[in-house]
C-alpha atoms as a PDB file:
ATOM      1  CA  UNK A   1      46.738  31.905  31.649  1.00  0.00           C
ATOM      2  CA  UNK A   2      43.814  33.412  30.515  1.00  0.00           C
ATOM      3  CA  UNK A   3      43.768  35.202  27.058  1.00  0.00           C
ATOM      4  CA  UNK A   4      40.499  36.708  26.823  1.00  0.00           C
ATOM      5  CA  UNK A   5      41.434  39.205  29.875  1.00  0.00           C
ATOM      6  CA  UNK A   6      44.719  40.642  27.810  1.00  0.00           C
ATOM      7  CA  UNK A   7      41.881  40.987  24.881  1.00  0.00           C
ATOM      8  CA  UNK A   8      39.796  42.779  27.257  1.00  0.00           C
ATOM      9  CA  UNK A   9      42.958  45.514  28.583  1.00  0.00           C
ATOM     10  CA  UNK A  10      43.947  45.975  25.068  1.00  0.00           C
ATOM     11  CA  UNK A  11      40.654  46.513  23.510  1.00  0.00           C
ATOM     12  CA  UNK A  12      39.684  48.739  26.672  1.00  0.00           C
ATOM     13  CA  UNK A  13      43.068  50.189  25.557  1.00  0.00           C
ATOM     14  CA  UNK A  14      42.105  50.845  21.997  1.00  0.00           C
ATOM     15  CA  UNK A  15      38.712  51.901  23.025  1.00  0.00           C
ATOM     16  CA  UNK A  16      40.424  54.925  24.868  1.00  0.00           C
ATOM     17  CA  UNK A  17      42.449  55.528  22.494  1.00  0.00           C
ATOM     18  CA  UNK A  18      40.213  55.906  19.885  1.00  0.00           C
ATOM     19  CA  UNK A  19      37.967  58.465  21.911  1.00  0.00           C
ATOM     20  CA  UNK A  20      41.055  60.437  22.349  1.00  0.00           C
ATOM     21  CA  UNK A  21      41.262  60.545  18.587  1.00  0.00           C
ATOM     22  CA  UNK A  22      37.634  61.420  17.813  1.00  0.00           C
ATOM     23  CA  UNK A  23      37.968  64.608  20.481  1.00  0.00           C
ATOM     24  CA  UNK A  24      40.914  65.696  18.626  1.00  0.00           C
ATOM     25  CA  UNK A  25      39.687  65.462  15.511  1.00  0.00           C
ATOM     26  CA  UNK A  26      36.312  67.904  16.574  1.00  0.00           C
ATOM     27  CA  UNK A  27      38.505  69.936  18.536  1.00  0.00           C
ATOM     28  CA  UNK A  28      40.783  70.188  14.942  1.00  0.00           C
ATOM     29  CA  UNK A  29      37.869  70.434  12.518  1.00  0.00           C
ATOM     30  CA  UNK A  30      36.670  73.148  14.551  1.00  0.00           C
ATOM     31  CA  UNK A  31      39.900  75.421  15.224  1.00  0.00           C
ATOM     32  CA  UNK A  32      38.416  78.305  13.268  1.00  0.00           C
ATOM     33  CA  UNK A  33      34.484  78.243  13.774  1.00  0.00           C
ATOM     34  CA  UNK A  34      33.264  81.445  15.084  1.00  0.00           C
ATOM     35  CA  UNK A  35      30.403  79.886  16.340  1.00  0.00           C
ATOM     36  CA  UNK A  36      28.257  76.885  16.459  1.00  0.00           C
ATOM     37  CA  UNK A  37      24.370  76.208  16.371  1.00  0.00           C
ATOM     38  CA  UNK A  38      24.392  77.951  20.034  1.00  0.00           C
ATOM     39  CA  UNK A  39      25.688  80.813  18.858  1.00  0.00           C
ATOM     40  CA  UNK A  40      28.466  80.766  21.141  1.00  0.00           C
ATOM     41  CA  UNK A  41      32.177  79.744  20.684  1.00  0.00           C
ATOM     42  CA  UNK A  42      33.271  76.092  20.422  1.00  0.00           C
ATOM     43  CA  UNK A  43      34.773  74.721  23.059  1.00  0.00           C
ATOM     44  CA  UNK A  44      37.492  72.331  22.921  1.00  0.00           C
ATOM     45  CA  UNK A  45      37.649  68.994  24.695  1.00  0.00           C
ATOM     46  CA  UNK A  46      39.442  66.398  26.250  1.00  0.00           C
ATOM     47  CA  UNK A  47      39.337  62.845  27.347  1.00  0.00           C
ATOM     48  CA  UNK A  48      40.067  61.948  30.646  1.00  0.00           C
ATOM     49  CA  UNK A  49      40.627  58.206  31.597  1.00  0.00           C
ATOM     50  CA  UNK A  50      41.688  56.209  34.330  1.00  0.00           C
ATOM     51  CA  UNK A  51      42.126  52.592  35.220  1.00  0.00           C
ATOM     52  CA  UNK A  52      39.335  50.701  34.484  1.00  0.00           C
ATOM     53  CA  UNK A  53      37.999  49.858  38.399  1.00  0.00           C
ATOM     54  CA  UNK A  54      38.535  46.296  39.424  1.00  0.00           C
ATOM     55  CA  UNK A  55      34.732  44.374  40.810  1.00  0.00           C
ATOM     56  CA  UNK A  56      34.580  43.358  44.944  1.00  0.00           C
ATOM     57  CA  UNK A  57      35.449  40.150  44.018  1.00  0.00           C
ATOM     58  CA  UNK A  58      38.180  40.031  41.585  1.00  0.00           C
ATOM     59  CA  UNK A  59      39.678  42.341  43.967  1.00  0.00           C
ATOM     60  CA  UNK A  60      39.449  39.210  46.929  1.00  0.00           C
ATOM     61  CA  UNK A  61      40.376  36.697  44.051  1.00  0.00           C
ATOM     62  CA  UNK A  62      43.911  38.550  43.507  1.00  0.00           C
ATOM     63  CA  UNK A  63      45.145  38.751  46.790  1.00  0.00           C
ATOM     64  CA  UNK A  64      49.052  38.641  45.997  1.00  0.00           C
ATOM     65  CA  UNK A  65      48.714  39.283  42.190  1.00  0.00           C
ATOM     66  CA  UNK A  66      48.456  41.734  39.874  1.00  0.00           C
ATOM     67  CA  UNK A  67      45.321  43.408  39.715  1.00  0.00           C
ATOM     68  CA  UNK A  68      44.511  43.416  34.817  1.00  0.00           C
ATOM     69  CA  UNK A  69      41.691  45.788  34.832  1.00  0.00           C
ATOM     70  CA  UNK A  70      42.500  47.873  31.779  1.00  0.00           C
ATOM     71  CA  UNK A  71      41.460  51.455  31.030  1.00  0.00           C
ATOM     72  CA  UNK A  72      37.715  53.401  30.804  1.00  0.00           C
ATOM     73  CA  UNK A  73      36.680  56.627  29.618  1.00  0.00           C
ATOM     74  CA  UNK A  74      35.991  58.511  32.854  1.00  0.00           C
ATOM     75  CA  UNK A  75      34.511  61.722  31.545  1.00  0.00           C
ATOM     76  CA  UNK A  76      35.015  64.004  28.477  1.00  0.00           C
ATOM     77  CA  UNK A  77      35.599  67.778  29.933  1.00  0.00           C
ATOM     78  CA  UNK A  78      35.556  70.915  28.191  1.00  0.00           C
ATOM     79  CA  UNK A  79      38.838  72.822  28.295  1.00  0.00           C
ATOM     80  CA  UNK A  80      38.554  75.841  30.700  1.00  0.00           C
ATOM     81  CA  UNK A  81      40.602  78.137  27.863  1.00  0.00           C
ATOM     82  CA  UNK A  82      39.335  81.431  27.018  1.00  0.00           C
ATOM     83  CA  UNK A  83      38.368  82.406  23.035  1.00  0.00           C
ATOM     84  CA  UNK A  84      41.543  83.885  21.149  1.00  0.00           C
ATOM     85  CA  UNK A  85      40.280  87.301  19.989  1.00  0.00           C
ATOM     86  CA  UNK A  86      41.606  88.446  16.359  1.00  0.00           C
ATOM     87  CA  UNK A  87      41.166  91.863  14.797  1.00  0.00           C
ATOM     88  CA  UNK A  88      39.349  91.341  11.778  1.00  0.00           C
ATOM     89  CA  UNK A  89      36.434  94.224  10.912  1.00  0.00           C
ATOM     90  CA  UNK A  90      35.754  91.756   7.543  1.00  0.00           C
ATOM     91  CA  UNK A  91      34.620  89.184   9.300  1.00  0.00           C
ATOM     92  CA  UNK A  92      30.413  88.289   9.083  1.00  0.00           C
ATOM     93  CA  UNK A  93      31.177  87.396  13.260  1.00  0.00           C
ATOM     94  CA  UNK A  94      33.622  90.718  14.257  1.00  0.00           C
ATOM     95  CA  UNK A  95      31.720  92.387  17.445  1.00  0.00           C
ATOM     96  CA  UNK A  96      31.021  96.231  16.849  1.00  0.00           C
ATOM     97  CA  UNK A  97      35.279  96.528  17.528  1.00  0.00           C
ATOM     98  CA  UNK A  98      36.147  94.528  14.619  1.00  0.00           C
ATOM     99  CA  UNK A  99      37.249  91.323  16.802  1.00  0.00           C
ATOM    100  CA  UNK A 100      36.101  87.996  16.218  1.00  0.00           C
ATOM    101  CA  UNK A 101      36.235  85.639  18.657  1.00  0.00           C
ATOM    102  CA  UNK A 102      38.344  81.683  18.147  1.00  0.00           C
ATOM    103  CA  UNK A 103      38.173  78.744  19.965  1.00  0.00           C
ATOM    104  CA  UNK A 104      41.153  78.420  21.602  1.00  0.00           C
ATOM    105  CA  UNK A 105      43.186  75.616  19.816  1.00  0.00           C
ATOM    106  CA  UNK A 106      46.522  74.963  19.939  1.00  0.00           C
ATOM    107  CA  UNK A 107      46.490  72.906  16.741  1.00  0.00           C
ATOM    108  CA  UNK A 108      50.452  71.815  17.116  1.00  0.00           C
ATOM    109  CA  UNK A 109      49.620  70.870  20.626  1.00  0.00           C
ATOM    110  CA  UNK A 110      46.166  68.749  19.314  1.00  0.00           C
ATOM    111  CA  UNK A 111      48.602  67.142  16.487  1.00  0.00           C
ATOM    112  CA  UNK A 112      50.789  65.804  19.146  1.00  0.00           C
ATOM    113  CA  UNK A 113      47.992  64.207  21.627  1.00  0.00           C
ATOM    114  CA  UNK A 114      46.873  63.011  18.201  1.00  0.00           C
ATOM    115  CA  UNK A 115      50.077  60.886  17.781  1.00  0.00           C
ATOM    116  CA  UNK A 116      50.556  59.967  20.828  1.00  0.00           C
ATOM    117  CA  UNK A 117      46.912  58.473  20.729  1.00  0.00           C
ATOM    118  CA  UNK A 118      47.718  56.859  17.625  1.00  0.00           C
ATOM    119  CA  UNK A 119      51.303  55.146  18.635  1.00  0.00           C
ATOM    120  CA  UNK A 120      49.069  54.468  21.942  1.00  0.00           C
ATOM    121  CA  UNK A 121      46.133  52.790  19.687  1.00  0.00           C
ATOM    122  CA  UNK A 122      49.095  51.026  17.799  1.00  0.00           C
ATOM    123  CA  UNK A 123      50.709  49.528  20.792  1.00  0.00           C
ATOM    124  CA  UNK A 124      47.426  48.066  22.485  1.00  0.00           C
ATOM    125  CA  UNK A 125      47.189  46.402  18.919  1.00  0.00           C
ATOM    126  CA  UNK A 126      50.817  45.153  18.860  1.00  0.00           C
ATOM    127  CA  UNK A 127      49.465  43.511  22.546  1.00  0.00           C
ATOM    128  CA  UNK A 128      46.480  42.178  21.307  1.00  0.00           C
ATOM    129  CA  UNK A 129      48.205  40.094  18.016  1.00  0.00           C
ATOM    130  CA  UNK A 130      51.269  38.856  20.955  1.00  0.00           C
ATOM    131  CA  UNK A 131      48.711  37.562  23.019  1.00  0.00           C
ATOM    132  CA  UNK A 132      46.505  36.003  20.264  1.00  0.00           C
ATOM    133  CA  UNK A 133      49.714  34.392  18.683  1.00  0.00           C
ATOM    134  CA  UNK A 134      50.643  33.003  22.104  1.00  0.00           C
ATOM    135  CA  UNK A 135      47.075  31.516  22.881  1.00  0.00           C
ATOM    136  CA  UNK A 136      47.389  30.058  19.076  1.00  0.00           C
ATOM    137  CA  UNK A 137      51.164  28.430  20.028  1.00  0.00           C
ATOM    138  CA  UNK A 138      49.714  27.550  23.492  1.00  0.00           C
ATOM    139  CA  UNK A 139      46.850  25.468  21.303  1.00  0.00           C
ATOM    140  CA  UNK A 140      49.184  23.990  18.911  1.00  0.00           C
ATOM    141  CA  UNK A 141      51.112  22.617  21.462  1.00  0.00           C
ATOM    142  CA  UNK A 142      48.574  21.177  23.098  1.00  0.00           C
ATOM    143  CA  UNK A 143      47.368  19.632  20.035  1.00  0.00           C
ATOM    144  CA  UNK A 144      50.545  18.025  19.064  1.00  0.00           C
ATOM    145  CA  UNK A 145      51.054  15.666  21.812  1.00  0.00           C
END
């Protein structure tokens, strides 16, 4: 069996994962800027990913089995969401109405991507330590004959 390519799904796995946690955590940290060195609105994010795509010939080497490609980082899109608009004459940003624009965040929405990325992250590392401790046991009882 070989180890290295459950090393390579999980830490493609973790790789994602952590991405995913990194766009959260702008799109979070920047719930309630007005605006950003642009001038304009922020612009939340998101991660999109997909199966990591197999080569030619590991596709012609598999022929019957299981094709263990792991995950990649496809593209990282900017959400398509309009600014939420808030009354708020105060404010140093308010337009000539009194209404300042908002990115639009939903922060209880970002806090649950953010733990699913996290149990995600935490499972890929669960797979990781199983297959190390099997390659170690596969090792030891090699050695002891």
């Amino acid at each position: 069996m070989d180890y290295m390519a459950s090393f390579d799904i999980s830490a493609s796995g973790m790789a994602v994962e952590k991405m995913r946690l990194d766009i959260m955590a702008m799109n979070l940290a920047n719930a309630n800027t007005t605006r950003g060195p642009d001038g304009k609105v922020y612009t939340p994010q998101t991660v999109v990913s997909a199966a990591k795509a197999a080569s030619f010939e590991s596709e012609l080497a598999r022929y019957g089995n299981v094709n263990l490609s792991g995950a990649e980082i496809v593209d990282i899109q900017p959400l398509d969401k309009e600014p939420r608009i808030v009354f708020d004459p105060d404010h140093p940003d308010a337009d000539e109405r009194g209404y300042v624009r908002y990115p639009y965040i939903n922060t209880v929405a970002e806090m649950i991507v953010l733990i699913e990325a996290t149990r995600a992250y935490e499972a890929n590392v669960k797979a990781m330590n199983a297959a190390k401790s099997m390659a170690l046991r596969a090792l030891e009882i090699g050695s002891s004959r």
